[in-house]
C-alpha atoms as a PDB file:
ATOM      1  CA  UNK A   1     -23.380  96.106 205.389  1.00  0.00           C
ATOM      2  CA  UNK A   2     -19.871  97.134 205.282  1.00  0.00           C
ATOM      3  CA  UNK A   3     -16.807  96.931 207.549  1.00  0.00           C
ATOM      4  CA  UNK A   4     -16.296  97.658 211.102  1.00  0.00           C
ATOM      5  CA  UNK A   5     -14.337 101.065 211.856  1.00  0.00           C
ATOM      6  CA  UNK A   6     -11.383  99.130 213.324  1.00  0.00           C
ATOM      7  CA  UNK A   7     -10.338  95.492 213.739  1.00  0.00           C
ATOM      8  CA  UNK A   8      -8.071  92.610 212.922  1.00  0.00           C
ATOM      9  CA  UNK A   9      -7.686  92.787 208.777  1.00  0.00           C
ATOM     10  CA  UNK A  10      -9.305  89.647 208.578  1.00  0.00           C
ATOM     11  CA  UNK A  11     -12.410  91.071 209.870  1.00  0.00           C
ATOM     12  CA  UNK A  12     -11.947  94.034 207.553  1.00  0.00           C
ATOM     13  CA  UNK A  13     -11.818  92.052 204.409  1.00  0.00           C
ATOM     14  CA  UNK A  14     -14.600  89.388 205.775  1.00  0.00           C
ATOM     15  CA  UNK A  15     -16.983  92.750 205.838  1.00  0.00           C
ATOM     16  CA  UNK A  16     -15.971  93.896 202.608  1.00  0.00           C
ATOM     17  CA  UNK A  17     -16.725  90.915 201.195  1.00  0.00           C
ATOM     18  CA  UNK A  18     -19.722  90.720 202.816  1.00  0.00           C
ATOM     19  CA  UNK A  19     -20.716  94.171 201.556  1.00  0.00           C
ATOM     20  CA  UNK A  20     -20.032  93.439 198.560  1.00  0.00           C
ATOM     21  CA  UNK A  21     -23.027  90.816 198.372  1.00  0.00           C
ATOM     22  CA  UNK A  22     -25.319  92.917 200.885  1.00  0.00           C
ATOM     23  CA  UNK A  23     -28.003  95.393 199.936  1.00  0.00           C
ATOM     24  CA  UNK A  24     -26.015  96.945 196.897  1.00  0.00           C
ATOM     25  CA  UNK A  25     -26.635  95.231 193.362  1.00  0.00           C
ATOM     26  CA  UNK A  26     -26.766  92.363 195.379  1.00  0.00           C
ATOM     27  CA  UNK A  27     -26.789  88.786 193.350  1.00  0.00           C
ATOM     28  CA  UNK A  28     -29.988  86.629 193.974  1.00  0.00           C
ATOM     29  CA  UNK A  29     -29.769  83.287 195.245  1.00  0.00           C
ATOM     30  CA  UNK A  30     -31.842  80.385 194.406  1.00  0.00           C
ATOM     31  CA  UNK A  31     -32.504  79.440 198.210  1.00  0.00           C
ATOM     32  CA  UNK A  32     -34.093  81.476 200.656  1.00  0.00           C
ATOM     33  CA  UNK A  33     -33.974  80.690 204.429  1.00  0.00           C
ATOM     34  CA  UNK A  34     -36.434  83.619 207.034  1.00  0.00           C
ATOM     35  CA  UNK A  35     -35.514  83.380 210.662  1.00  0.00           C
ATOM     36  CA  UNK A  36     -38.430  84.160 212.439  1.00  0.00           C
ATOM     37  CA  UNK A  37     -38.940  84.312 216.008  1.00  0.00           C
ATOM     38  CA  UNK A  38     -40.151  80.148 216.632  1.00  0.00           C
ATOM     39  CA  UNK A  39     -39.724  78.722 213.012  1.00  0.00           C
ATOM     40  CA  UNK A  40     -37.253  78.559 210.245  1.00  0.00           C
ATOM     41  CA  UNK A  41     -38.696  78.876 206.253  1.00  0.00           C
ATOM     42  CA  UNK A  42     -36.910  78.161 203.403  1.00  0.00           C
ATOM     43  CA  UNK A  43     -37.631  78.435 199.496  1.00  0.00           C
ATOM     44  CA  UNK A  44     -35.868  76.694 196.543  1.00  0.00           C
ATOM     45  CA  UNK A  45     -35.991  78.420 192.910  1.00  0.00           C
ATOM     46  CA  UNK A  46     -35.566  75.968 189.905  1.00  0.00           C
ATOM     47  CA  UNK A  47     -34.993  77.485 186.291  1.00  0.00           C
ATOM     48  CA  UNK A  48     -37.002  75.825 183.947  1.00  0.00           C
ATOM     49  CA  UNK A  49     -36.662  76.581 180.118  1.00  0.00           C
ATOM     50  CA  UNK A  50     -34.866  79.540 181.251  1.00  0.00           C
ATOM     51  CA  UNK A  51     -37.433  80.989 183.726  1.00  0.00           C
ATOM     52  CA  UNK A  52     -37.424  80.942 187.156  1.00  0.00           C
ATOM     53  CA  UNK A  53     -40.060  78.421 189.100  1.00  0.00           C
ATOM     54  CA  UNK A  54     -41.373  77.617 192.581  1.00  0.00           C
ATOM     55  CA  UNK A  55     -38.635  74.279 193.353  1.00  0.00           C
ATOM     56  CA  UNK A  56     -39.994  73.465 197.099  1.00  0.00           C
ATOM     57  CA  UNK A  57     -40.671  75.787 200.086  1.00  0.00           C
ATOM     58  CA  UNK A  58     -40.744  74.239 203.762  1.00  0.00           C
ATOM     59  CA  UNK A  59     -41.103  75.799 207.236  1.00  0.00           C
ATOM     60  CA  UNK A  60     -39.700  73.846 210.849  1.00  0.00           C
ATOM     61  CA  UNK A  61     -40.359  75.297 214.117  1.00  0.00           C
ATOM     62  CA  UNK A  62     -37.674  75.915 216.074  1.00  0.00           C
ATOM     63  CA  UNK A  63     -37.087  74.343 219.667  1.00  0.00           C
ATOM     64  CA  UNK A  64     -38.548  76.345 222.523  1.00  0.00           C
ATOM     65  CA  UNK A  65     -35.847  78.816 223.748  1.00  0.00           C
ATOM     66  CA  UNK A  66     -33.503  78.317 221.099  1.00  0.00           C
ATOM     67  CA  UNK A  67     -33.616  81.388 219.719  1.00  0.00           C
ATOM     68  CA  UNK A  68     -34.189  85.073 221.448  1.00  0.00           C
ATOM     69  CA  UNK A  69     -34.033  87.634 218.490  1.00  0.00           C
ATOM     70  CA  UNK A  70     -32.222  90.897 220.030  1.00  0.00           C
ATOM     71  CA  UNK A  71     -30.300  94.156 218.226  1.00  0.00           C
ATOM     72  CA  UNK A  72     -27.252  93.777 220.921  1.00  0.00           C
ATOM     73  CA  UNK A  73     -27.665  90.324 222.287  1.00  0.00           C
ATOM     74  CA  UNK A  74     -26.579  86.931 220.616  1.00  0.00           C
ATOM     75  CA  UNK A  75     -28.988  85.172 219.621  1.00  0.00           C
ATOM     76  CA  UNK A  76     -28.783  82.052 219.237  1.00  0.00           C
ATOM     77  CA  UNK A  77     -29.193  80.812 222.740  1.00  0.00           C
ATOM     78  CA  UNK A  78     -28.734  77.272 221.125  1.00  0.00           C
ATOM     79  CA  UNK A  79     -26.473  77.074 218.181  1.00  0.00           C
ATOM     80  CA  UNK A  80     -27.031  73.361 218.212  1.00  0.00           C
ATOM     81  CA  UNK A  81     -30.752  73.036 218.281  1.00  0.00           C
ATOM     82  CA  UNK A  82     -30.493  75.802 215.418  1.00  0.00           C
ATOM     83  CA  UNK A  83     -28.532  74.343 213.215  1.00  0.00           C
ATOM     84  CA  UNK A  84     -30.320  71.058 213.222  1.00  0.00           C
ATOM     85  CA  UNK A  85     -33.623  73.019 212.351  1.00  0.00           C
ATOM     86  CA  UNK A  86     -31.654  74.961 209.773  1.00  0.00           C
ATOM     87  CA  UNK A  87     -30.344  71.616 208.397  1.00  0.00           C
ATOM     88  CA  UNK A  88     -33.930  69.861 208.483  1.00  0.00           C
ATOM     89  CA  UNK A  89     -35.558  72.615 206.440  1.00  0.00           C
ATOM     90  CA  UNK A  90     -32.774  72.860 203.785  1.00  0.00           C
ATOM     91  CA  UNK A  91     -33.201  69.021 203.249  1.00  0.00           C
ATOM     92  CA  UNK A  92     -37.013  69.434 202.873  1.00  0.00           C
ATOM     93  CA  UNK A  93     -36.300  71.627 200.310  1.00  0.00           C
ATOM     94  CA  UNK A  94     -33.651  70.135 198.781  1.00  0.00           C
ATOM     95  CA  UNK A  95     -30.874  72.355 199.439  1.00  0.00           C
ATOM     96  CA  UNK A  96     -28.190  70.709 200.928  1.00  0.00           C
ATOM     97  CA  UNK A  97     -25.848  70.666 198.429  1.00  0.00           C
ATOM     98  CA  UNK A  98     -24.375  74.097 199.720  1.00  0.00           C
ATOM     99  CA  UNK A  99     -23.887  77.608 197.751  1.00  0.00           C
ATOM    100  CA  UNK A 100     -25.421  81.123 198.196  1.00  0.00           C
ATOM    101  CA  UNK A 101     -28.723  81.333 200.195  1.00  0.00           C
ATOM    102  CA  UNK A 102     -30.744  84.727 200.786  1.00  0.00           C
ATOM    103  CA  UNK A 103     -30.902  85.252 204.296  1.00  0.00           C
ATOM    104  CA  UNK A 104     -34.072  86.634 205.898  1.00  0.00           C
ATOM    105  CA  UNK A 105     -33.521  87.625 209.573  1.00  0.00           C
ATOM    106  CA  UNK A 106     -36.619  88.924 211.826  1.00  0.00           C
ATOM    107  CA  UNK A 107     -36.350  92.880 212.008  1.00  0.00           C
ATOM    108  CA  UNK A 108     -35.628  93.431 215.390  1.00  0.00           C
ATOM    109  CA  UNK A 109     -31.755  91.324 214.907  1.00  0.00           C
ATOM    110  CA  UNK A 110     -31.469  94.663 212.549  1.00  0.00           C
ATOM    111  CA  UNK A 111     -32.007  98.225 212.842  1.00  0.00           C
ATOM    112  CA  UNK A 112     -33.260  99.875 209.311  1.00  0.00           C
ATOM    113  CA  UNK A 113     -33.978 103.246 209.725  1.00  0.00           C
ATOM    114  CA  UNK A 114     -34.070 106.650 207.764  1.00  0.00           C
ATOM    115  CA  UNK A 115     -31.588 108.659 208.322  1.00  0.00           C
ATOM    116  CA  UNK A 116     -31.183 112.540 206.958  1.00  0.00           C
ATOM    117  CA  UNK A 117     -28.728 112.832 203.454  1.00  0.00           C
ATOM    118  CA  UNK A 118     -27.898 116.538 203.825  1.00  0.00           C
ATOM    119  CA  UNK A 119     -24.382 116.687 203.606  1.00  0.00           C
ATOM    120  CA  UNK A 120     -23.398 113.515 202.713  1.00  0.00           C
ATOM    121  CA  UNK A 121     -21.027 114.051 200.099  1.00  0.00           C
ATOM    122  CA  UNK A 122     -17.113 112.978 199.507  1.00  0.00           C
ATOM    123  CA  UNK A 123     -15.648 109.481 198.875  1.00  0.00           C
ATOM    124  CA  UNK A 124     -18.091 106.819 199.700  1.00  0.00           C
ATOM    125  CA  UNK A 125     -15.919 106.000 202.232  1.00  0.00           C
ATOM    126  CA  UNK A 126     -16.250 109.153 204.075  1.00  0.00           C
ATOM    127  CA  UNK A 127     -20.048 108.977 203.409  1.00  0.00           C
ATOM    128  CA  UNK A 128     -20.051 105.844 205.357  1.00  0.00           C
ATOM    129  CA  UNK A 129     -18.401 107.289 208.543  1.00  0.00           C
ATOM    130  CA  UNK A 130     -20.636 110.320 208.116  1.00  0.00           C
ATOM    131  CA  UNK A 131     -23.864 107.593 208.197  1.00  0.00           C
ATOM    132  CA  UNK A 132     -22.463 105.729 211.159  1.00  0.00           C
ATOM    133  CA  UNK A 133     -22.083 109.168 213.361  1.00  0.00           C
ATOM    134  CA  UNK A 134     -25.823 109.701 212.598  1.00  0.00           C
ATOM    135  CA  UNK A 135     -26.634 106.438 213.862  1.00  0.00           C
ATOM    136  CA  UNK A 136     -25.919 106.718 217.298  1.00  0.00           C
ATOM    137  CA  UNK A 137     -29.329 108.605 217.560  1.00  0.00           C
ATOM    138  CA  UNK A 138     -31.553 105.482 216.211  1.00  0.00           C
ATOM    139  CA  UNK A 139     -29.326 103.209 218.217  1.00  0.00           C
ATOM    140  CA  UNK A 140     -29.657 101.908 221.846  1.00  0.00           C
ATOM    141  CA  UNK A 141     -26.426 103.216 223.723  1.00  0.00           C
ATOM    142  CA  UNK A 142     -24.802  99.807 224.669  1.00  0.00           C
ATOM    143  CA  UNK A 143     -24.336  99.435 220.236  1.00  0.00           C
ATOM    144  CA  UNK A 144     -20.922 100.993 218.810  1.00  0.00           C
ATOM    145  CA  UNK A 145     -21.916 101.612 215.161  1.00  0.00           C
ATOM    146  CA  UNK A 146     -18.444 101.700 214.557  1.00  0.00           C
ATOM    147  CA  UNK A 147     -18.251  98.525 214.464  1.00  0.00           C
ATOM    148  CA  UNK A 148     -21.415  97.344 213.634  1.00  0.00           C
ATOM    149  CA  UNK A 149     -22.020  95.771 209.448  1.00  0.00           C
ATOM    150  CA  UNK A 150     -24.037  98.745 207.621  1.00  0.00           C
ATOM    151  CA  UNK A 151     -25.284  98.728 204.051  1.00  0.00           C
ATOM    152  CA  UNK A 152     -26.947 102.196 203.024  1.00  0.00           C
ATOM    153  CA  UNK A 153     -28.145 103.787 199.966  1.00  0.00           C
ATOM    154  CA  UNK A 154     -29.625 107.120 198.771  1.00  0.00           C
ATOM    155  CA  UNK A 155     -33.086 107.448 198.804  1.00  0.00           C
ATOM    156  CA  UNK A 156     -34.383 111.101 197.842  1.00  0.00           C
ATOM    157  CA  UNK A 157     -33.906 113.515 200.846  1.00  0.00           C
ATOM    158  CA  UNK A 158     -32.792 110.262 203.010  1.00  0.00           C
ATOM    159  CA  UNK A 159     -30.840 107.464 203.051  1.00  0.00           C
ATOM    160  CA  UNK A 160     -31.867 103.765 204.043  1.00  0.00           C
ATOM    161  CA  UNK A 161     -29.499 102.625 206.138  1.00  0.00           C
ATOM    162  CA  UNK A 162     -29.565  98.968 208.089  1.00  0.00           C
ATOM    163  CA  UNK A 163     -27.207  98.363 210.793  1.00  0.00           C
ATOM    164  CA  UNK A 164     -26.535  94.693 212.421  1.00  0.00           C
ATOM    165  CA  UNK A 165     -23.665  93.855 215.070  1.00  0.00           C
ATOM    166  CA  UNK A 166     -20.660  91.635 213.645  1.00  0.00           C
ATOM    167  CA  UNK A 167     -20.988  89.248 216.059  1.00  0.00           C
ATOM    168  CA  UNK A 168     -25.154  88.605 215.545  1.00  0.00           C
ATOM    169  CA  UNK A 169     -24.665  87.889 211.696  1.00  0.00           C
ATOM    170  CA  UNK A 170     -21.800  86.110 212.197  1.00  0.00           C
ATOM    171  CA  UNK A 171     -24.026  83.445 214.713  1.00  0.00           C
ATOM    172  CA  UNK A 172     -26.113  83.068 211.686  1.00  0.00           C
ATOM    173  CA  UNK A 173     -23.364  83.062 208.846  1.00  0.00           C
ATOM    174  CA  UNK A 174     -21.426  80.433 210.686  1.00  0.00           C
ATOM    175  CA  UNK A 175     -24.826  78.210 211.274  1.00  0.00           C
ATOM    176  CA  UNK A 176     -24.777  78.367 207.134  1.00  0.00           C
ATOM    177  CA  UNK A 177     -21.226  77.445 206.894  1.00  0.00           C
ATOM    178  CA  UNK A 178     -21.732  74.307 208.548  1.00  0.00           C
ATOM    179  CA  UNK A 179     -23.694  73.143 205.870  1.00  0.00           C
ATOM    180  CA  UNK A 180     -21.666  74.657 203.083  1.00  0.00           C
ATOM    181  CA  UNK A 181     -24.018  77.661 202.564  1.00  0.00           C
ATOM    182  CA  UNK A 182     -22.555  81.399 202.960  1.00  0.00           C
ATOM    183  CA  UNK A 183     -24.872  84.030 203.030  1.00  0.00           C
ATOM    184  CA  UNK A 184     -25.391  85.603 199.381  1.00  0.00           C
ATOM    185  CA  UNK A 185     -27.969  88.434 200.205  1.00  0.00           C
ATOM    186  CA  UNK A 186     -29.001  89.711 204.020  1.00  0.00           C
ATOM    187  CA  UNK A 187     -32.027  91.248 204.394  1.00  0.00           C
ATOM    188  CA  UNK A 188     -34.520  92.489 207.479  1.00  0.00           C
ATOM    189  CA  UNK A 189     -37.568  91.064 207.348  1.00  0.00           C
ATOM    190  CA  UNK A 190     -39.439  94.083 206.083  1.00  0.00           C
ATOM    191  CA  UNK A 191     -37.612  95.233 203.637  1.00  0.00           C
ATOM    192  CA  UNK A 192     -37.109  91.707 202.249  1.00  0.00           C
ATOM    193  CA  UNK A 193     -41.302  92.001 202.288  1.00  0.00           C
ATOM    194  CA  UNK A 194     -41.369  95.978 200.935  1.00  0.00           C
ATOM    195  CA  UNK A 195     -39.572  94.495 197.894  1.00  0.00           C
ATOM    196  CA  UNK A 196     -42.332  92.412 196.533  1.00  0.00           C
ATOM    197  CA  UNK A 197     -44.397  95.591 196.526  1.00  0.00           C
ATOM    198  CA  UNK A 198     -42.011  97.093 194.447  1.00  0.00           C
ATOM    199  CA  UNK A 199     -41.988 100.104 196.503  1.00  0.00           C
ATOM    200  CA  UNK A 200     -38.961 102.099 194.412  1.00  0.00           C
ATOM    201  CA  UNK A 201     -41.204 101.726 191.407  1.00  0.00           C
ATOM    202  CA  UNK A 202     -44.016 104.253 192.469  1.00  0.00           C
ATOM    203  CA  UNK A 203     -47.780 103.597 193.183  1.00  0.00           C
ATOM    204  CA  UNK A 204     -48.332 106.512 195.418  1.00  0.00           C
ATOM    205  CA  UNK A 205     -48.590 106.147 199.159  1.00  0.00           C
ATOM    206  CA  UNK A 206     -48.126 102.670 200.715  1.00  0.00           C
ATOM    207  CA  UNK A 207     -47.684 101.046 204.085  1.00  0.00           C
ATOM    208  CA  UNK A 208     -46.424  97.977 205.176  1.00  0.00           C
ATOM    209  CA  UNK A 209     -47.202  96.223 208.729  1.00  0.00           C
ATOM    210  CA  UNK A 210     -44.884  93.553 209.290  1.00  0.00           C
ATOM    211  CA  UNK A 211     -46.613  91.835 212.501  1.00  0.00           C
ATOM    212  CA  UNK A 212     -44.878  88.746 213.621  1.00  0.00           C
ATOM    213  CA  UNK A 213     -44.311  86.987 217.472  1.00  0.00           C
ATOM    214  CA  UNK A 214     -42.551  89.969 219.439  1.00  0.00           C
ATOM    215  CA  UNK A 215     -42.861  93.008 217.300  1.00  0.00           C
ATOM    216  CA  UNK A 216     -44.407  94.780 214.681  1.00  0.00           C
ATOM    217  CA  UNK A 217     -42.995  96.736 211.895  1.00  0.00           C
ATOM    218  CA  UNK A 218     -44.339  99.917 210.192  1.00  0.00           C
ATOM    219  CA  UNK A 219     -42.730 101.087 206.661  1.00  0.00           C
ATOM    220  CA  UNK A 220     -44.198 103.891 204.732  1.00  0.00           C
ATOM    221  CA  UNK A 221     -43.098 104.884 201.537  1.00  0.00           C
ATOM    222  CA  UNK A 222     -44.353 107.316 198.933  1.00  0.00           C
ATOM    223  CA  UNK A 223     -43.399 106.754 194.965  1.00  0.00           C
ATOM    224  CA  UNK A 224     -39.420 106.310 195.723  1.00  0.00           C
ATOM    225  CA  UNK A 225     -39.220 107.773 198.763  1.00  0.00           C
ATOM    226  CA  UNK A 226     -39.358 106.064 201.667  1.00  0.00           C
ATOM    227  CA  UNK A 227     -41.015 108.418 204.628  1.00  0.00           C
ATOM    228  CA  UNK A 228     -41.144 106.077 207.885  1.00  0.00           C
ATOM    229  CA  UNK A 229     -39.099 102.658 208.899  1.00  0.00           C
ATOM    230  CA  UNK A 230     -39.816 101.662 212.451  1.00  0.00           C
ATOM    231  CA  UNK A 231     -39.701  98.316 214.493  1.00  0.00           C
ATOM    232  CA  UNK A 232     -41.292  97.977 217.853  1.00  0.00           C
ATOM    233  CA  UNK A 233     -40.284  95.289 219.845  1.00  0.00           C
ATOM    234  CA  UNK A 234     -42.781  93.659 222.244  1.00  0.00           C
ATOM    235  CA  UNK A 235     -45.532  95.704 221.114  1.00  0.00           C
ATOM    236  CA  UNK A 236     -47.368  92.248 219.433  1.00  0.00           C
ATOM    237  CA  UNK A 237     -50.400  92.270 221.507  1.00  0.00           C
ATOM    238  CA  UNK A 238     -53.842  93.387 219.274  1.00  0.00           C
ATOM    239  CA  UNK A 239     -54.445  96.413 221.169  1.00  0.00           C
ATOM    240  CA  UNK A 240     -50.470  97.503 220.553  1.00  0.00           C
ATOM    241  CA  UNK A 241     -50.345  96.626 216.908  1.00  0.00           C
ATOM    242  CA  UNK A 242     -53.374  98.610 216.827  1.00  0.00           C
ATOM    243  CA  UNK A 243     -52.980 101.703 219.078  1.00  0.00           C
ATOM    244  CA  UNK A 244     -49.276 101.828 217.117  1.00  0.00           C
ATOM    245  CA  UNK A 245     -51.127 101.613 213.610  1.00  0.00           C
ATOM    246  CA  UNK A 246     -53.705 104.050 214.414  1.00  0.00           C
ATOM    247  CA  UNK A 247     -50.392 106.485 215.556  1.00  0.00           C
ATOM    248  CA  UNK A 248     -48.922 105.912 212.434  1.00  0.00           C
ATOM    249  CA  UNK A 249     -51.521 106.368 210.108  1.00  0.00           C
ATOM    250  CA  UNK A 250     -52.438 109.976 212.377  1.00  0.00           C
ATOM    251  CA  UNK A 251     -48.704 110.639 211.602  1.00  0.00           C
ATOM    252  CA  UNK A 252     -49.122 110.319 207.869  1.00  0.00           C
ATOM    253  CA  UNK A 253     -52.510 112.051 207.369  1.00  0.00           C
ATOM    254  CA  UNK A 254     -51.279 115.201 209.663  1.00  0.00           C
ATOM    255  CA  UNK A 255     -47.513 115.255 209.141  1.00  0.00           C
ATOM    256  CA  UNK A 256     -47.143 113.933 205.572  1.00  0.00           C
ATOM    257  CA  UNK A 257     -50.213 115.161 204.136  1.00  0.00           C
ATOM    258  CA  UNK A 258     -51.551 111.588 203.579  1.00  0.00           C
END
């Protein structure tokens, strides 16, 4: 996710370095933290004889009401009760010496959506302002995408974009620093989940349902090209996840050929 249209510089070049690390060739830490709507999970990687292996993995659930997962909202409702969670899972894992940690943040906190790539051509740069204007479309009216992080890339006859407020990642960045951790990687839950299907390497038609407390998410991809990206919030009940599944899976039999 890249800078905000307009700001202080500061903010400008804490973006940029931020998109540098985000979504693009991004480097892969060793520790993994997931937000998720009442818990906090976290996974150490050790190499071993030059491989990669399973170090520890813990989960702690978070504190009743200290957290409330929104797109426009802040949301941690208490920063303190967060950050001791976020301090008590690190140590389980042993992970409290500090450094880069992948950050995994429920999808709802992020939009990720597919967005149209006719046309976008130029500096990347003017891409990027081209991507935002699209936006406003997927985006609840009360969010300036202007100033909102983005991180996009080209995929086929789209482009996946994922859009977070400043201020929302920053609650979360600045619950890392206070440990000495800075967020190496940021990722939406399902795309974070998409990954370990490999879904840019091909295997036909796929779909992923990301179910979790307060939402579900539906991504459907075909080879390399992802078709549908969609998070509904509140819709966690059986009969939703199901009515919204059945919808989908209509949607890709009589609109995608499925």
């Amino acid at each position: 996710m890249t800078a905000p249209g307009g700001g202080l510089a500061a903010t400008v070049r804490r973006a940029g370095r931020w998109a540098s690390r985000t979504l693009v060739d991004p480097p892969l830490p060793l520790v993994a933290v997931e937000v998720r709507p009442r818990a906090l999970a976290a996974v150490r990687l050790a190499r071993e004889g030059g491989r990669l292996a399973l170090g520890a993995a813990a989960t702690v659930d978070l504190p009743e009401g200290a957290l409330e997962v929104s797109l426009t909202k802040p949301n941690l409702v208490d920063p303190d009760a967060f950050r001791a969670a976020l301090r008590s899972v690190l140590e389980r894992v042993g992970a409290l010496a500090g450094g880069p940690v992948s950050l995994v943040l429920p999808d709802p906190a992020v939009r990720a959506t597919l967005v149209p790539a006719a046309g976008l051509r130029g500096r990347r740069s003017e891409m990027e302002e081209l991507v935002r204007f699209r936006l406003h479309k997927a985006l609840p009216s009360d969010f300036d995408a202007r100033s909102a992080r983005l991180a996009w890339r080209s995929a086929g006859d789209h482009v996946l974009v994922a859009v977070a407020r400043d201020e929302m990642v920053r609650e979360y960045e600045d619950a890392l620093a206070a440990l000495g951790h800075h967020a190496g990687l940021v990722e939406p839950a399902s795309l974070a989940l998409a990954s370990l299907e490999a879904w840019g390497e091909g295997g036909g038609d796929r779909l992923l349902v990301n179910w979790d407390l307060g939402y579900v998410s539906f991504f459907l991809w075909r080879d390399a090209q992802p078709l549908l990206l969609r998070t509904l919030p509140r819709e966690d009940s059986k009969d939703s996840v199901r009515r919204q599944a059945a919808q989908t899976l209509r949607f890709h039999h009589e609109q995608l050929g499925g």
